[in-house]
C-alpha atoms as a PDB file:
ATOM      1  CA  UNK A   1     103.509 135.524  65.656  1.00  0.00           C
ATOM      2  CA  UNK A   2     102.905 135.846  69.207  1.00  0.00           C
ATOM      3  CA  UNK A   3      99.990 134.106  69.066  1.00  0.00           C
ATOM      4  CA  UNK A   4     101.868 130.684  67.624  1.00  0.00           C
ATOM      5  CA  UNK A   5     104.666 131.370  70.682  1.00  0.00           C
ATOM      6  CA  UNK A   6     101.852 131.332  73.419  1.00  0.00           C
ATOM      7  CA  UNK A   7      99.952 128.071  71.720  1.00  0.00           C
ATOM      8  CA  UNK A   8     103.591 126.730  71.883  1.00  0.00           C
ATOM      9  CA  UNK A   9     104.261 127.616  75.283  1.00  0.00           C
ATOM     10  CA  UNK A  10     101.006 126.126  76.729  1.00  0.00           C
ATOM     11  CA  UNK A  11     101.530 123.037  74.527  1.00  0.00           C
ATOM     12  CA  UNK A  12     105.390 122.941  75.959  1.00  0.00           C
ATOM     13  CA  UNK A  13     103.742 122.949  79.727  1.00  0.00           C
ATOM     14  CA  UNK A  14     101.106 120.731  79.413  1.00  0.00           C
ATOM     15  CA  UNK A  15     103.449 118.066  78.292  1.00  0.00           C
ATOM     16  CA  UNK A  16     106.341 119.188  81.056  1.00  0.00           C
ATOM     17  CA  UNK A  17     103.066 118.748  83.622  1.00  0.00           C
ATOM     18  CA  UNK A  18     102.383 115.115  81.790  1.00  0.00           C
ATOM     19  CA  UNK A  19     106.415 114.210  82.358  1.00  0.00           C
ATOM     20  CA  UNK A  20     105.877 115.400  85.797  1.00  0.00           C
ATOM     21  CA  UNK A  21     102.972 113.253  86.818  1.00  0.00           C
ATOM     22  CA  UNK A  22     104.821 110.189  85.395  1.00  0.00           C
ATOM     23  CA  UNK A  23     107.473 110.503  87.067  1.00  0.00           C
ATOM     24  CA  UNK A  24     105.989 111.382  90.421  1.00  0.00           C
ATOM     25  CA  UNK A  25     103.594 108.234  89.867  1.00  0.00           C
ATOM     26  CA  UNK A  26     106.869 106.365  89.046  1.00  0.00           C
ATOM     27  CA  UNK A  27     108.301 107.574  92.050  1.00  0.00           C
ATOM     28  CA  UNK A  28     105.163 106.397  93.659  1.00  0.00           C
ATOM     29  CA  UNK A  29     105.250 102.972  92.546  1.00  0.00           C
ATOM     30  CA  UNK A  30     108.718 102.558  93.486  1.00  0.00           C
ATOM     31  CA  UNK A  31     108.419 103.939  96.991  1.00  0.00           C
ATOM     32  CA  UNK A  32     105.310 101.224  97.610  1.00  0.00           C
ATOM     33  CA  UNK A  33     107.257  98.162  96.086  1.00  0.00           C
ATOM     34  CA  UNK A  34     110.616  98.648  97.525  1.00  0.00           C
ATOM     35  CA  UNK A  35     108.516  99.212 101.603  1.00  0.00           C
ATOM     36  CA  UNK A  36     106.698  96.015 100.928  1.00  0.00           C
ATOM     37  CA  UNK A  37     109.467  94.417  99.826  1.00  0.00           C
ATOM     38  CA  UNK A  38     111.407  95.286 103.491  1.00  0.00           C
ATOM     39  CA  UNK A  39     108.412  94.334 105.123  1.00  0.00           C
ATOM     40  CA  UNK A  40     108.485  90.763 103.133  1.00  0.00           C
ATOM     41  CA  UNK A  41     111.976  90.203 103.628  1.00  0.00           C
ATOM     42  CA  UNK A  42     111.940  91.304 107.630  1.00  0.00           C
ATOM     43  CA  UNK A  43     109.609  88.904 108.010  1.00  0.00           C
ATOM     44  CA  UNK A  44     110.831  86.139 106.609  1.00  0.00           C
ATOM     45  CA  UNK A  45     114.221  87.338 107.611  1.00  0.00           C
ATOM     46  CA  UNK A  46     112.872  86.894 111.317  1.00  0.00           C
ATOM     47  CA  UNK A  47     111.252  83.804 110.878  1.00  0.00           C
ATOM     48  CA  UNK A  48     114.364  82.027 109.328  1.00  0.00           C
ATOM     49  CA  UNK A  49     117.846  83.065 108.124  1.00  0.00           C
ATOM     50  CA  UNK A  50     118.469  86.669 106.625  1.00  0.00           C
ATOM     51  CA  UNK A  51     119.668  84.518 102.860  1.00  0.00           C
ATOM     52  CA  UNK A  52     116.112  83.982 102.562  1.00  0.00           C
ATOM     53  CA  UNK A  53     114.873  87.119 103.574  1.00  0.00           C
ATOM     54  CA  UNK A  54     116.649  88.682 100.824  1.00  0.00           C
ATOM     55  CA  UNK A  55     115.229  86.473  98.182  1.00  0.00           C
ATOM     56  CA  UNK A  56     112.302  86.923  99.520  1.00  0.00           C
ATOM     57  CA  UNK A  57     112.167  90.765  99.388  1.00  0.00           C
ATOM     58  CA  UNK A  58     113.324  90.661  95.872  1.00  0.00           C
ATOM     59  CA  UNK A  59     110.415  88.253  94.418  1.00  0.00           C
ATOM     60  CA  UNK A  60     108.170  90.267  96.547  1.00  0.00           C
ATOM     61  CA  UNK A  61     109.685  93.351  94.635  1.00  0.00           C
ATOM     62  CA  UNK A  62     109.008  92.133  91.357  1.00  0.00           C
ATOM     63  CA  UNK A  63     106.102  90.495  91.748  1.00  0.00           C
ATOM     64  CA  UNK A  64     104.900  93.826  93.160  1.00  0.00           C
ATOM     65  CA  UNK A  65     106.142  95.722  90.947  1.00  0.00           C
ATOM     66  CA  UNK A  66     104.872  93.550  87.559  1.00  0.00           C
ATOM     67  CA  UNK A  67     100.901  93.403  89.391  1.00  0.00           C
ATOM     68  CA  UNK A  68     101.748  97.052  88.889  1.00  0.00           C
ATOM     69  CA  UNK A  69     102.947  96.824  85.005  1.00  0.00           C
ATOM     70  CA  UNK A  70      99.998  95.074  84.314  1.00  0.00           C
ATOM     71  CA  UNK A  71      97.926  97.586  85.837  1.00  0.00           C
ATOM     72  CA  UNK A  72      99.629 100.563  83.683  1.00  0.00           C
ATOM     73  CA  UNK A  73      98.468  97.885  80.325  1.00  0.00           C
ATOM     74  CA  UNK A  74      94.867  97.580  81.439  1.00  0.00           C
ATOM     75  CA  UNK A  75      94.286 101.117  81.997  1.00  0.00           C
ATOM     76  CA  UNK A  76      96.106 102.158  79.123  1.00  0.00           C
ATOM     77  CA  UNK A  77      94.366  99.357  76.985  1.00  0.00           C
ATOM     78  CA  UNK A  78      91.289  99.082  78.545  1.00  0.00           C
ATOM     79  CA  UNK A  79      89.819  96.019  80.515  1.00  0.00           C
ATOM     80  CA  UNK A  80      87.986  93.488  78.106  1.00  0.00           C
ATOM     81  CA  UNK A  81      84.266  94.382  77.546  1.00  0.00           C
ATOM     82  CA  UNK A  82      81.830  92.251  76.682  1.00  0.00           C
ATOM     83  CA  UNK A  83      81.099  91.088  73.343  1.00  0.00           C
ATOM     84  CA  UNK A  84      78.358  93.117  71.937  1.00  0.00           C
ATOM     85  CA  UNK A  85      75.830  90.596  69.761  1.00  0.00           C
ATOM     86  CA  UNK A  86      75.894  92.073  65.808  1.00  0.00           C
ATOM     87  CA  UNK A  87      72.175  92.662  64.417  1.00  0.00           C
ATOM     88  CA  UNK A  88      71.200  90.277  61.948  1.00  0.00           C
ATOM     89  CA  UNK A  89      72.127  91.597  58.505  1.00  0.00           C
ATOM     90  CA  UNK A  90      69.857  89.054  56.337  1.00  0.00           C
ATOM     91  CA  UNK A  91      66.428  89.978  57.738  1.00  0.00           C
ATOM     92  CA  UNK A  92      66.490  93.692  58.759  1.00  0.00           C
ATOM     93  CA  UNK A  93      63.750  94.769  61.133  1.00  0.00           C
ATOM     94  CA  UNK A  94      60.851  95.714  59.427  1.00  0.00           C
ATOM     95  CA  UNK A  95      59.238  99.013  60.207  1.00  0.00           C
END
């Protein structure tokens, strides 16, 4: 019986050390986005009204963070190999 408990427990805290990495690279990804985002809109801000600042630190926040969506899918998908050529199945190599 204690045996099962201490499989449990290390099972319990590998996936509480999983949650925690998530979040902390969620936290991470946030953090990046919204700074560029200030940086975007400051600039524009300075270069013309602060109206278009603000739009323009909001587009730069989602387009930040979606390049960073897509990201998540290709490494959790895997980036397109190339197509591997099938043998021929009608004449099989002869040995």
């Amino acid at each position: 019986m204690n045996r099962w408990i201490k499989e449990l427990k290390n099972v319990l805290v590998a996936i509480a050390a999983l949650g925690f990495l998530a979040l902390v690279w969620l936290f991470l990804t946030q953090v990046i986005a919204i700074a560029f985002a200030v940086l975007i809109g400051f600039i524009v801000t300075v270069s013309s009204e602060w109206k278009s600042g603000l739009l323009a630190g909001i587009i730069a926040y989602a387009l930040v963070m979606k390049v960073a969506w897509y990201l998540e899918i290709y490494d959790m998908i895997g980036f397109p190999a190339k197509k591997r050529t099938k043998p021929d199945r009608q004449n099989p190599p002869s040995s």
